[in-house]
N, C-alpha and C. Protein backbone atom coordinates (compact mmCIF):
# COMPACT_ATOMS: atom_id res chain seq x y z
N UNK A 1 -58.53 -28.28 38.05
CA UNK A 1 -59.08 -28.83 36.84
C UNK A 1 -59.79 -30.14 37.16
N UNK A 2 -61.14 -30.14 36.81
CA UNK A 2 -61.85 -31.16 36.90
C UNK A 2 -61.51 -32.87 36.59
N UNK A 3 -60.32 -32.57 35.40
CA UNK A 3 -60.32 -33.38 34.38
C UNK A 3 -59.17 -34.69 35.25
N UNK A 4 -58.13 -33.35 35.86
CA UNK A 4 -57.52 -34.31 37.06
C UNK A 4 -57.62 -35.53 38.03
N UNK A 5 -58.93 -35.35 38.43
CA UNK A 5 -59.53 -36.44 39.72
C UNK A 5 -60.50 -37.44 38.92
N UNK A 6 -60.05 -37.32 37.37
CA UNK A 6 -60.92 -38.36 36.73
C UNK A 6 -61.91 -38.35 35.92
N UNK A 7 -62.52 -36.72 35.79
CA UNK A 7 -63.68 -36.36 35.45
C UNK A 7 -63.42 -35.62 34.39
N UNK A 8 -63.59 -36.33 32.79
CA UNK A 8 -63.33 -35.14 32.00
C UNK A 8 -64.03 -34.81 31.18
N UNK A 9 -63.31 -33.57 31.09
CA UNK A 9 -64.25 -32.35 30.80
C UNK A 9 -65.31 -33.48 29.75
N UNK A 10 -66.56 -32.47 29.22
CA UNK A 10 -67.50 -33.27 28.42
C UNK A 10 -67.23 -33.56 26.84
N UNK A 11 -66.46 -32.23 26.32
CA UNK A 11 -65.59 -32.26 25.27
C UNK A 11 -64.73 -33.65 25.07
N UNK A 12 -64.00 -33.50 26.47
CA UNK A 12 -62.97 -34.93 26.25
C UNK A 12 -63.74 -36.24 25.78
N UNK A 13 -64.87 -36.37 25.75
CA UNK A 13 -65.24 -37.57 25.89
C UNK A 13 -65.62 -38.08 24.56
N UNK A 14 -65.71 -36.60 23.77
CA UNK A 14 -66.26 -37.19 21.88
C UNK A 14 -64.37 -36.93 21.29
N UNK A 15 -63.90 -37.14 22.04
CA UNK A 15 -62.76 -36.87 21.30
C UNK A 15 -62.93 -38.17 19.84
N UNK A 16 -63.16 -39.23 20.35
CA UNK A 16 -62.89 -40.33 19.48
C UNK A 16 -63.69 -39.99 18.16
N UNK A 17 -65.11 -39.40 18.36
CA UNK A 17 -66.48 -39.49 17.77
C UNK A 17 -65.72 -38.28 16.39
N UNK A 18 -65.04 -37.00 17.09
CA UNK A 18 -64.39 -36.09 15.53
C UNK A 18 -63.29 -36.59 15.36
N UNK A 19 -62.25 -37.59 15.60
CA UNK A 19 -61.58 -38.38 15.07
C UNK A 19 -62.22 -39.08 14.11
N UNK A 20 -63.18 -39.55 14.11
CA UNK A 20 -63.42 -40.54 13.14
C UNK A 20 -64.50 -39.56 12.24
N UNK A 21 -65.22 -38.52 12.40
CA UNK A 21 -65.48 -37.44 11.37
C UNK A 21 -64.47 -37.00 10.59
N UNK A 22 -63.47 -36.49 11.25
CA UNK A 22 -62.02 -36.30 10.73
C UNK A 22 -61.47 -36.94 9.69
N UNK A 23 -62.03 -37.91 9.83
CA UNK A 23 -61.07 -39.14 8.73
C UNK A 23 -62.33 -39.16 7.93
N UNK A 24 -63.53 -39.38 8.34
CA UNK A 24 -64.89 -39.17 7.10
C UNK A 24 -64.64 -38.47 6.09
N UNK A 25 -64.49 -37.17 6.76
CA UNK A 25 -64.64 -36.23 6.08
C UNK A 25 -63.23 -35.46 5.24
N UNK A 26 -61.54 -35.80 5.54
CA UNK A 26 -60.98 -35.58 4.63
C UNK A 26 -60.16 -36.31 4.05
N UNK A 27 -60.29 -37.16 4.51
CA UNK A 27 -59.23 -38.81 3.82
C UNK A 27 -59.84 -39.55 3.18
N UNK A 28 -59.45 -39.36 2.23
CA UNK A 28 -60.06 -40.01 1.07
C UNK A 28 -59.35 -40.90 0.02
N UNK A 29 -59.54 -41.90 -0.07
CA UNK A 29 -57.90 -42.73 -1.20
C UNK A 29 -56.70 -42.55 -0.70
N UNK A 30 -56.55 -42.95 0.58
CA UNK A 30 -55.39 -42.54 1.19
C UNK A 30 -54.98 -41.51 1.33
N UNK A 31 -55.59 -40.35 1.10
CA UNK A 31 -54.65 -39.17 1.10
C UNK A 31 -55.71 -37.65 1.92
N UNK A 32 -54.80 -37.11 2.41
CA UNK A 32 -55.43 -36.07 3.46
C UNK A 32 -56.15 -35.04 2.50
N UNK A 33 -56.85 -34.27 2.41
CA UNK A 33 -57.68 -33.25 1.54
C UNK A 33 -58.02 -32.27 2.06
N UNK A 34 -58.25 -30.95 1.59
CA UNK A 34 -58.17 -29.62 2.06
C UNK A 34 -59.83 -29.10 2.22
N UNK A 35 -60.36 -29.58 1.66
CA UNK A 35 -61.87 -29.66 1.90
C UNK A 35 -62.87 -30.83 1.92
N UNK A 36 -63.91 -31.03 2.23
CA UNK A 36 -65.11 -31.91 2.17
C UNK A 36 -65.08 -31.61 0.89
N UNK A 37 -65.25 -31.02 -0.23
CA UNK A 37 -65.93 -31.19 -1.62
C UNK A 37 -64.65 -31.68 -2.05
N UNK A 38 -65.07 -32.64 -3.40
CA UNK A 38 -63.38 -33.24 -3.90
C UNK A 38 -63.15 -32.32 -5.26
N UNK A 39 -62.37 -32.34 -5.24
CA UNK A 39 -61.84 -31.30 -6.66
C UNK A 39 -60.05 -31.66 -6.67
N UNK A 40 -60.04 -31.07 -7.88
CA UNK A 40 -58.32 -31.12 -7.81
C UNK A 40 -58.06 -29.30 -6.83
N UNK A 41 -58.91 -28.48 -6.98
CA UNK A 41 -57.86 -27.10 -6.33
C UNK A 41 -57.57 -27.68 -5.17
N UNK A 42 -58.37 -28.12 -4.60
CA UNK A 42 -58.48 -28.37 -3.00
C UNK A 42 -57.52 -29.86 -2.17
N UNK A 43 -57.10 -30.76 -3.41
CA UNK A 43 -56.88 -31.89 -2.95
C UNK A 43 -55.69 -32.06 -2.40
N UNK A 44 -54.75 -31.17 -2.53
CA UNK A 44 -53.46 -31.15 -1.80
C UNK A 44 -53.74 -29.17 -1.43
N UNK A 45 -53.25 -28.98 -0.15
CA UNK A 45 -53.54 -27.82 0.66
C UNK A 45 -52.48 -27.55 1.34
N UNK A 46 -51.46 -26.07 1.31
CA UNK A 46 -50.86 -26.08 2.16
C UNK A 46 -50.99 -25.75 3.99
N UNK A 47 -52.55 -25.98 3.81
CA UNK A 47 -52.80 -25.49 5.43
C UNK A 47 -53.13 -26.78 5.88
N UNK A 48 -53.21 -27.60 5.36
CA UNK A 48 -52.84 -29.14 6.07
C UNK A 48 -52.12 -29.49 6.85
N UNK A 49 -50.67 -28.94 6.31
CA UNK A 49 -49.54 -28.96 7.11
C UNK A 49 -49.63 -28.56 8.73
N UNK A 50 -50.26 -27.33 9.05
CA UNK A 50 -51.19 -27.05 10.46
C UNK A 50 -51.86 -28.14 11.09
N UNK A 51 -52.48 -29.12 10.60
CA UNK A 51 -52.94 -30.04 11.40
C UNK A 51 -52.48 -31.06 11.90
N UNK A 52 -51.62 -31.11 10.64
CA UNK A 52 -49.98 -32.40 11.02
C UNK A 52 -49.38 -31.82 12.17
N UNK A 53 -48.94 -30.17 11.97
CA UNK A 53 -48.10 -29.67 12.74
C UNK A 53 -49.04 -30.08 14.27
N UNK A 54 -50.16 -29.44 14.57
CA UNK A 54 -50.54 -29.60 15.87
C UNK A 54 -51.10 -31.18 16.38
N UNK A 55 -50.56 -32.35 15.45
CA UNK A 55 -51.03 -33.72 15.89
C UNK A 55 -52.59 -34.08 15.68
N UNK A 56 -53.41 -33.30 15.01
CA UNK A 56 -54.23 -33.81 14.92
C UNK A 56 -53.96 -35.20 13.66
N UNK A 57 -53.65 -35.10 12.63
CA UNK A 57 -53.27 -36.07 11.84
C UNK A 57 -51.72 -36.95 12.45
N UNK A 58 -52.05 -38.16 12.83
CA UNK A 58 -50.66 -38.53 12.82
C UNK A 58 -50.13 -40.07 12.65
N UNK A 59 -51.26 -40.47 11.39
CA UNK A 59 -50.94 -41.65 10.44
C UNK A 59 -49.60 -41.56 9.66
N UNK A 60 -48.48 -42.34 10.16
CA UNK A 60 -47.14 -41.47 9.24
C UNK A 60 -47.36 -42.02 7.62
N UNK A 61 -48.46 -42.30 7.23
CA UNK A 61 -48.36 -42.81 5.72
C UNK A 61 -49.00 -41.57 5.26
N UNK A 62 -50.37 -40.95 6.09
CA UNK A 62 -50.88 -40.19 5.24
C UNK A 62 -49.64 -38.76 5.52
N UNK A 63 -48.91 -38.85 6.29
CA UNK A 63 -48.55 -37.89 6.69
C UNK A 63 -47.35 -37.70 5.25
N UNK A 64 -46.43 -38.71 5.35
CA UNK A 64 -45.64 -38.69 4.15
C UNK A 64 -46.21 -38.70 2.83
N UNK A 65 -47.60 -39.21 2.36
CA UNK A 65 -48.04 -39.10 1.60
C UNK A 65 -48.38 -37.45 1.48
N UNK A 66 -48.51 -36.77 2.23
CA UNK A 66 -48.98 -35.09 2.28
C UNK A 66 -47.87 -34.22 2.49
N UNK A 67 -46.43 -34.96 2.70
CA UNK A 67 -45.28 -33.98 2.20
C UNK A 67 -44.99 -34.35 0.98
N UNK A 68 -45.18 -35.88 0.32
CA UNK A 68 -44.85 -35.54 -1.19
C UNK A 68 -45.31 -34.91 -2.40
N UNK A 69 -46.82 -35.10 -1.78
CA UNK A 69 -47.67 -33.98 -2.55
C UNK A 69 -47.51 -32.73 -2.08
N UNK A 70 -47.00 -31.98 -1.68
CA UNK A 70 -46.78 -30.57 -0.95
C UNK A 70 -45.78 -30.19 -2.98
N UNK A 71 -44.75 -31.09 -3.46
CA UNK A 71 -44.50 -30.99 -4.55
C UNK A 71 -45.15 -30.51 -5.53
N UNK A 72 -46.64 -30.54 -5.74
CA UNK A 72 -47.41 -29.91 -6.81
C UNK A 72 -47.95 -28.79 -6.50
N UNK A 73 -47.13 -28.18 -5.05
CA UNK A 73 -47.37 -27.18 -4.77
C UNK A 73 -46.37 -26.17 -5.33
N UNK A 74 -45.01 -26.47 -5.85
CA UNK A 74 -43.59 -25.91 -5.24
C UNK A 74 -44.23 -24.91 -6.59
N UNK A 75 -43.51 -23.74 -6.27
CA UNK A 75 -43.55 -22.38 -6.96
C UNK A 75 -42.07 -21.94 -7.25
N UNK A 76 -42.23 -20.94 -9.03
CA UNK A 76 -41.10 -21.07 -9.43
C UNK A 76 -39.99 -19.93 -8.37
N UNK A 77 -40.78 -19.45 -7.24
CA UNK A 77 -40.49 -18.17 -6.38
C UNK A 77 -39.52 -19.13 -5.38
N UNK A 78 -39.39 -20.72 -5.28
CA UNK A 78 -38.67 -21.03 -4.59
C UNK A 78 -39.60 -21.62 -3.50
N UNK A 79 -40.66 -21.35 -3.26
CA UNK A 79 -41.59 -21.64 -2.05
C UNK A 79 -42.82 -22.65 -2.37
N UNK A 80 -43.71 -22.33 -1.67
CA UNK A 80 -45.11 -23.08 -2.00
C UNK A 80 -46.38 -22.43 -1.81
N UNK A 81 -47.02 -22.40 -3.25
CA UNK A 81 -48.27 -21.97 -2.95
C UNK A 81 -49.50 -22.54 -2.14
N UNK A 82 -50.60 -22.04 -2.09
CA UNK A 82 -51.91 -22.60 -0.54
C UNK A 82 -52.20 -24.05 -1.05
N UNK A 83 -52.99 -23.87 -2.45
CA UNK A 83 -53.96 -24.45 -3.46
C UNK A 83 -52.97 -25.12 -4.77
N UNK A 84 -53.47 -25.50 -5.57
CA UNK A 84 -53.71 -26.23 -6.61
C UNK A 84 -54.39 -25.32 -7.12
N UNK A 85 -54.29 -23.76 -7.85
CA UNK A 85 -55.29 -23.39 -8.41
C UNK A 85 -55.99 -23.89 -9.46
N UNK A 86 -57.02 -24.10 -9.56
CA UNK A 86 -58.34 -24.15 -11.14
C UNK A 86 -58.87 -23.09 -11.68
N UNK A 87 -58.75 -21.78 -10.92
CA UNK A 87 -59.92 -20.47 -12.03
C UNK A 87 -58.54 -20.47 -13.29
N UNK A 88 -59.36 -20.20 -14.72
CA UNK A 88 -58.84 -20.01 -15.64
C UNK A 88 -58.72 -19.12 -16.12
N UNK A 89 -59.99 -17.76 -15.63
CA UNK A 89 -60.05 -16.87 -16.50
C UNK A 89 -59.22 -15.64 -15.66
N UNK A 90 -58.22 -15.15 -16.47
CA UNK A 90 -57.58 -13.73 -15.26
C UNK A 90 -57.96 -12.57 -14.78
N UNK A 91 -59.29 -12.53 -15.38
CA UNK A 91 -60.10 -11.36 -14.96
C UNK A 91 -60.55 -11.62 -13.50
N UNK A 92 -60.30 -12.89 -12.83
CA UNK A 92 -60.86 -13.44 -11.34
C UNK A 92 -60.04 -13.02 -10.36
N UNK A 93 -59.83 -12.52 -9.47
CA UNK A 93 -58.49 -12.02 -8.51
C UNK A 93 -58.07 -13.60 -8.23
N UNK A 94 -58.92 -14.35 -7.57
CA UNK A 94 -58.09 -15.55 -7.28
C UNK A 94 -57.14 -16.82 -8.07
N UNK A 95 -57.66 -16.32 -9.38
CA UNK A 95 -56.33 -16.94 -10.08
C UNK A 95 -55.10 -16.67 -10.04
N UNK A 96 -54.98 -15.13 -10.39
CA UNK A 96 -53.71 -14.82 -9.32
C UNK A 96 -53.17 -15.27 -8.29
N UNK A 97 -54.23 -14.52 -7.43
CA UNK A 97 -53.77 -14.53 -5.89
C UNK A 97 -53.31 -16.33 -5.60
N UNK A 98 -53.67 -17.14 -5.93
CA UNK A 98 -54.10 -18.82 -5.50
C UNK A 98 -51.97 -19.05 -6.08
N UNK A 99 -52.03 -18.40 -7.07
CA UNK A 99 -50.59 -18.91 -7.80
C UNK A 99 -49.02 -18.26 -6.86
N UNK A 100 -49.66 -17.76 -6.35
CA UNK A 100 -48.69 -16.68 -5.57
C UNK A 100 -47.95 -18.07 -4.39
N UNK A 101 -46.72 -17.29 -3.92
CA UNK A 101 -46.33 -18.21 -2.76
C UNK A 101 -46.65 -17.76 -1.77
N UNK A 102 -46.87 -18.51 -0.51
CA UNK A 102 -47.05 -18.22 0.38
C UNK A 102 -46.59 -18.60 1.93
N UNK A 103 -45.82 -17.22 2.47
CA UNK A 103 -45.11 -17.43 3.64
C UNK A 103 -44.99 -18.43 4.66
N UNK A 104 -46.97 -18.25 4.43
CA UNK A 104 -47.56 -18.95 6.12
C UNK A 104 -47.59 -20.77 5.50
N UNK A 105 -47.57 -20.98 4.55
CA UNK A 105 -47.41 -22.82 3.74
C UNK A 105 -45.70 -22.51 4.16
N UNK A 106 -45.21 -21.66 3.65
CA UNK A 106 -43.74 -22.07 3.95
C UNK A 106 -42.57 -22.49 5.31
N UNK A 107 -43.72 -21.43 6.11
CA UNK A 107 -43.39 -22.04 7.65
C UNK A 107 -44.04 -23.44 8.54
N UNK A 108 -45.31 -23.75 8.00
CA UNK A 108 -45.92 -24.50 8.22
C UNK A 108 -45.04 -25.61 7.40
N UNK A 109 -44.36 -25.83 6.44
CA UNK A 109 -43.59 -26.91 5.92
C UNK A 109 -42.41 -27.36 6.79
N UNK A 110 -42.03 -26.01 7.44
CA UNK A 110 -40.67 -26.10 8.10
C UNK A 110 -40.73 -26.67 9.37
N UNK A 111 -42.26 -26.47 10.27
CA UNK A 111 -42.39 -27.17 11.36
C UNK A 111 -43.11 -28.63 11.28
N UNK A 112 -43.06 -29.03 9.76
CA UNK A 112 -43.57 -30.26 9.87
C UNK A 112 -42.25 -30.95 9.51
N UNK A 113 -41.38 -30.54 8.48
CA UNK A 113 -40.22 -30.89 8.35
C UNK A 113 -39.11 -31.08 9.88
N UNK A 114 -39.53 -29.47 10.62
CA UNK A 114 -38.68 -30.42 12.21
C UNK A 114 -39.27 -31.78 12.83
N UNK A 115 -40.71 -31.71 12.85
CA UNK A 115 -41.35 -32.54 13.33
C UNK A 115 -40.61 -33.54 12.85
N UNK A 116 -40.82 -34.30 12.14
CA UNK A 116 -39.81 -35.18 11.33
C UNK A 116 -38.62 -35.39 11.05
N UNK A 117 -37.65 -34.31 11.74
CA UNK A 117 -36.36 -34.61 11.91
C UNK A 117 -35.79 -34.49 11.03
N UNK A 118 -36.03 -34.04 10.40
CA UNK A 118 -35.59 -32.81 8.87
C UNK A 118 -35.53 -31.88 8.82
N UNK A 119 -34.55 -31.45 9.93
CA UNK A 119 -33.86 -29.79 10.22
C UNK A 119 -33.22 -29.51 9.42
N UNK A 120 -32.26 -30.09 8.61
CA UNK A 120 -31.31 -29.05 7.36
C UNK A 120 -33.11 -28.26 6.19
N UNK A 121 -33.61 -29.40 6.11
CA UNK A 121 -34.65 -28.71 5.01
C UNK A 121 -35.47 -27.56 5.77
N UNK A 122 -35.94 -27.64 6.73
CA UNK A 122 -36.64 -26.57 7.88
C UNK A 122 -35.56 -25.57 7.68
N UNK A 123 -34.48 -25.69 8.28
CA UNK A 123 -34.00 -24.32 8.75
C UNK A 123 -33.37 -23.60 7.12
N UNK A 124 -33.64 -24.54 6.03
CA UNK A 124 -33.13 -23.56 4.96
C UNK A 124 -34.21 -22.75 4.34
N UNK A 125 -35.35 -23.53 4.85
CA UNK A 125 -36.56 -22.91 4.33
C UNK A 125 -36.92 -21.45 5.45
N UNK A 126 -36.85 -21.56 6.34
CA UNK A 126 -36.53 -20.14 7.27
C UNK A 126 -35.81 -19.18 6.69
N UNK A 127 -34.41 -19.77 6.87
CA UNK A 127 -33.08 -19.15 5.83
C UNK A 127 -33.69 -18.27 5.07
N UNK A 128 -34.13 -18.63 4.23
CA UNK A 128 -34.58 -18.04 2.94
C UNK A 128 -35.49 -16.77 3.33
N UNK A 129 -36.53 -16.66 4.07
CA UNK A 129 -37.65 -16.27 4.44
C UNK A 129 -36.83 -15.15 5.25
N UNK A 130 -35.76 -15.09 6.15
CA UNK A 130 -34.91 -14.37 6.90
C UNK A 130 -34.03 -13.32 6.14
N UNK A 131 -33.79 -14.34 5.33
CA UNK A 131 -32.55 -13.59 3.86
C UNK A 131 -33.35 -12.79 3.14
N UNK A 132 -35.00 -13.08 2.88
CA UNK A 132 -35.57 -11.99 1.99
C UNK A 132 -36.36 -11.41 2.58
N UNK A 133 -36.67 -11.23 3.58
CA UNK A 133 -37.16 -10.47 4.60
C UNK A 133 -36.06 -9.27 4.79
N UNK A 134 -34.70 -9.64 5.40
CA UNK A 134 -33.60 -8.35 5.56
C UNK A 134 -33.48 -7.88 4.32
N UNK A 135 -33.49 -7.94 3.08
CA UNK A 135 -33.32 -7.69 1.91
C UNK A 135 -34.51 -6.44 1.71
N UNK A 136 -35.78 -6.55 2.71
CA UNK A 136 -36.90 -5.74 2.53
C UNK A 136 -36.88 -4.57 3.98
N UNK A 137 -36.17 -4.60 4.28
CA UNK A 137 -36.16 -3.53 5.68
C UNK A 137 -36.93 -4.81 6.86
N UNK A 138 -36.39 -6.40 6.46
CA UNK A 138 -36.82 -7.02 7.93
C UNK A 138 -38.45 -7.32 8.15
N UNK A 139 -39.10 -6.54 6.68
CA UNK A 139 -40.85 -6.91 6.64
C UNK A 139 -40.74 -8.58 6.19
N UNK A 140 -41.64 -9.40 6.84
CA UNK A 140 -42.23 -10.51 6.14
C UNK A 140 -43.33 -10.72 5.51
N UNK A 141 -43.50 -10.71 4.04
CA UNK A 141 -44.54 -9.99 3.97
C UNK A 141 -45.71 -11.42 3.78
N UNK A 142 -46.76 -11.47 3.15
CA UNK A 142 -47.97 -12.18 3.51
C UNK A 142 -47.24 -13.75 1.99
N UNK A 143 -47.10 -12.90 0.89
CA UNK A 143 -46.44 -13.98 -0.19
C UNK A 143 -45.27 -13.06 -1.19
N UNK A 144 -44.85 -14.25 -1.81
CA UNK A 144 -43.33 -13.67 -2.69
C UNK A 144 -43.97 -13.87 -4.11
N UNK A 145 -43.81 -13.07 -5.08
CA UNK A 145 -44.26 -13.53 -6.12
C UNK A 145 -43.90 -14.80 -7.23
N UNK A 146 -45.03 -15.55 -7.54
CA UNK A 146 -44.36 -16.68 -8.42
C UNK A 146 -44.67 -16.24 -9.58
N UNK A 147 -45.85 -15.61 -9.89
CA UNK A 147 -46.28 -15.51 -11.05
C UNK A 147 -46.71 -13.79 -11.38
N UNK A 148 -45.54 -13.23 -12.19
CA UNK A 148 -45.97 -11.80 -12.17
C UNK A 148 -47.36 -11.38 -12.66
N UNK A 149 -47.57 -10.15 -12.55
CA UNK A 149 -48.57 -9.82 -12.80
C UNK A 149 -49.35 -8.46 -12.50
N UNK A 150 -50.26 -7.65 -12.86
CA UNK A 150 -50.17 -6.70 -12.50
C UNK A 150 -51.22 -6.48 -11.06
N UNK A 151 -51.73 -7.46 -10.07
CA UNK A 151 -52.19 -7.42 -8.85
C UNK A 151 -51.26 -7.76 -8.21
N UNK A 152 -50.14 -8.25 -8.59
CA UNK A 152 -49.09 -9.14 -7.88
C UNK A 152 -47.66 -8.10 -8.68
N UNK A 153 -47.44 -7.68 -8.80
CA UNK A 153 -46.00 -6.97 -9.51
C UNK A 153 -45.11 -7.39 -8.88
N UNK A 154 -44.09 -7.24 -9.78
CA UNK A 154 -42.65 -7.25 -9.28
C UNK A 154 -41.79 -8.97 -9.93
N UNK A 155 -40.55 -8.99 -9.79
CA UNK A 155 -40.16 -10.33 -10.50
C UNK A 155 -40.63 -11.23 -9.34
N UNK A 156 -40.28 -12.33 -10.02
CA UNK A 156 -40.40 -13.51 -9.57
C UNK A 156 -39.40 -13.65 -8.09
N UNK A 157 -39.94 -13.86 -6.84
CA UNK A 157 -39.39 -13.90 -5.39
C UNK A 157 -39.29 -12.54 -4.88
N UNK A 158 -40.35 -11.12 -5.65
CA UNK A 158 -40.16 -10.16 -4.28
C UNK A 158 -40.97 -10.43 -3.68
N UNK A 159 -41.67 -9.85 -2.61
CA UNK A 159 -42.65 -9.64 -1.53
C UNK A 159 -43.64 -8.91 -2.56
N UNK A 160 -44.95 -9.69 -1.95
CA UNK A 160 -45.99 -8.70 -2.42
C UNK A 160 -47.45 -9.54 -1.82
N UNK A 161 -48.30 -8.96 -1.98
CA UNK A 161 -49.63 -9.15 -0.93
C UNK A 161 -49.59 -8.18 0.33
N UNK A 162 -49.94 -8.27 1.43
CA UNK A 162 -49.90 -7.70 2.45
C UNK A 162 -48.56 -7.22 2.88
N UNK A 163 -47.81 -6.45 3.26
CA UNK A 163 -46.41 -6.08 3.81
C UNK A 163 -46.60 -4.70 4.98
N UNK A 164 -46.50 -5.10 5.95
CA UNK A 164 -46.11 -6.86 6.74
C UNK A 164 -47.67 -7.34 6.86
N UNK A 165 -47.56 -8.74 6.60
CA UNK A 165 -49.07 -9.76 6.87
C UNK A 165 -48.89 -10.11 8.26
N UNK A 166 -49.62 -9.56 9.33
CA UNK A 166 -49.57 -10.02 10.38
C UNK A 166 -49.52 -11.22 10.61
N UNK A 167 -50.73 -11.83 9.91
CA UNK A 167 -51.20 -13.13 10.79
C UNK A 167 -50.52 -14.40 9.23
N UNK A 168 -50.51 -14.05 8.32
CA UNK A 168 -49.95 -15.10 7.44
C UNK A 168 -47.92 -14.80 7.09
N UNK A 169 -47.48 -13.51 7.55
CA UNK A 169 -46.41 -13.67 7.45
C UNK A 169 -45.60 -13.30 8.70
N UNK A 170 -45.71 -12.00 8.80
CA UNK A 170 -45.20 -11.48 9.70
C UNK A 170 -45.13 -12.60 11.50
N UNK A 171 -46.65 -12.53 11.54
CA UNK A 171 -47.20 -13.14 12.54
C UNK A 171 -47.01 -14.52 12.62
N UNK A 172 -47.06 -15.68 11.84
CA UNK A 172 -46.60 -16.80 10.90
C UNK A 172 -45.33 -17.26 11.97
N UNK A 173 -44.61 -16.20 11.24
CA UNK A 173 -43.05 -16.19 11.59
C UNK A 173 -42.63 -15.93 13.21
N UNK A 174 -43.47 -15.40 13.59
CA UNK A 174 -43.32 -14.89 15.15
C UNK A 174 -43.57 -16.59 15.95
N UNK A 175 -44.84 -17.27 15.46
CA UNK A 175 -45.24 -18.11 16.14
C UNK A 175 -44.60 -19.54 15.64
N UNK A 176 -43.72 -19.28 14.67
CA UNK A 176 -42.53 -20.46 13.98
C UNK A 176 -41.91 -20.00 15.40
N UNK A 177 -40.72 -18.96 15.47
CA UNK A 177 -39.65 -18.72 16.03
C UNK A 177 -40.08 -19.16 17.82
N UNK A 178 -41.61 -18.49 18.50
CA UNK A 178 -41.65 -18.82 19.40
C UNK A 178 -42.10 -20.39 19.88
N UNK A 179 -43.04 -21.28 18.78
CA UNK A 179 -42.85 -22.53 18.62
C UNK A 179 -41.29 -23.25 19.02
N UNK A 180 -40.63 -22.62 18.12
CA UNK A 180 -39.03 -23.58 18.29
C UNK A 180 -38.78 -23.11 19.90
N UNK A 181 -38.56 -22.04 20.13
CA UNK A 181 -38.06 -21.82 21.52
C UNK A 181 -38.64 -22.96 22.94
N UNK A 182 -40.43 -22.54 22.23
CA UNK A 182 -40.72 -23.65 23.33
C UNK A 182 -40.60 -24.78 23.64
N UNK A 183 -39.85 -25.58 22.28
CA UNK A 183 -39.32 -27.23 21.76
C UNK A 183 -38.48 -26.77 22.85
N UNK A 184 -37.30 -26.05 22.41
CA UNK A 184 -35.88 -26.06 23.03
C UNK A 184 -35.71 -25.82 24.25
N UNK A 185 -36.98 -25.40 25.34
CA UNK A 185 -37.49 -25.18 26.34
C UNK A 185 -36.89 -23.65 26.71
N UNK A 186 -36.91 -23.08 26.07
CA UNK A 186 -36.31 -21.42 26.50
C UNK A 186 -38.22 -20.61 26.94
């Protein structure tokens, strides 16, 4: 590797330059944001948590400031939805879909919560996800329902969306479990 004997790569060298785009472009009033356009759907995001998780964000004000808002996320399913939805009218799929919980925010909470040394809240939030997963033949599925409905059926906390969601539940969960292993160095 080039980068070894001193020479790095060319990438390495704007590191600073999208750091400070980074912060242009989603910190705004102190607080981290889910897109460049400002709105309320977008202003607290549960895929934020992903960027905390991999260190790109790691101001611990904005950071705590973006788990307490993770709160206007919480769903009555026990979990957390993506968005802040805004469509009003229910004829839109994404009013639904936006209200729903979702797996891949729920694991992404749990590895920001270890990050932080808030393992009882992490591992109950797994817990849960484990407990209603075996409850389904062991599928994880993509979200649990918060808000019934007839694109979304079923009460409030079954599985519904994709079953199994590879990459937002199923898959999610694979790369939680092999994440921790690689902390614990296994």
């Amino acid at each position: 590797m080039a980068w070894l004997d001193g020479n790095l790569p060319e990438h390495a060298k704007h590191v600073g330059l999208l750091e400070k785009g980074f912060q242009a472009a989603f910190v705004r009033g102190g607080e981290l944001h889910g897109t460049l356009e400002e709105g309320v759907k977008n202003d607290i995001d549960g895929a934020l948590l992903e960027i905390i998780h991999m260190g790109v964000v790691t101001d611990p004000a904005l950071i705590r400031n973006t788990m307490q808002r993770m709160d206007l996320l919480k769903v009555a399913s026990g979990g957390w939805r993506r968005v802040r939805s805004n469509y009003t009218d229910p004829k839109i799929f994404e009013y639904w879909y936006e209200r729903q919980e979702f797996v891949f925010v729920d694991l992404k909470l749990a590895e920001v919560d270890r990050q932080l040394g808030r393992n009882a809240e992490a591992a109950a939030i797994v817990k849960r996800i484990v407990d209603k997963a075996a409850e389904d033949h062991d599928i994880v599925p993509e979200m649990y329902v918060a808000v019934p409905c007839e694109l979304f059926p079923g009460a409030i906390g079954d599985p519904t969306g994709a079953r199994p969601m590879v990459g937002y539940g199923a898959g999610a969960f694979l790369l939680d479990v092999m994440g921790r292993d690689e902390r614990i160095g296994h």
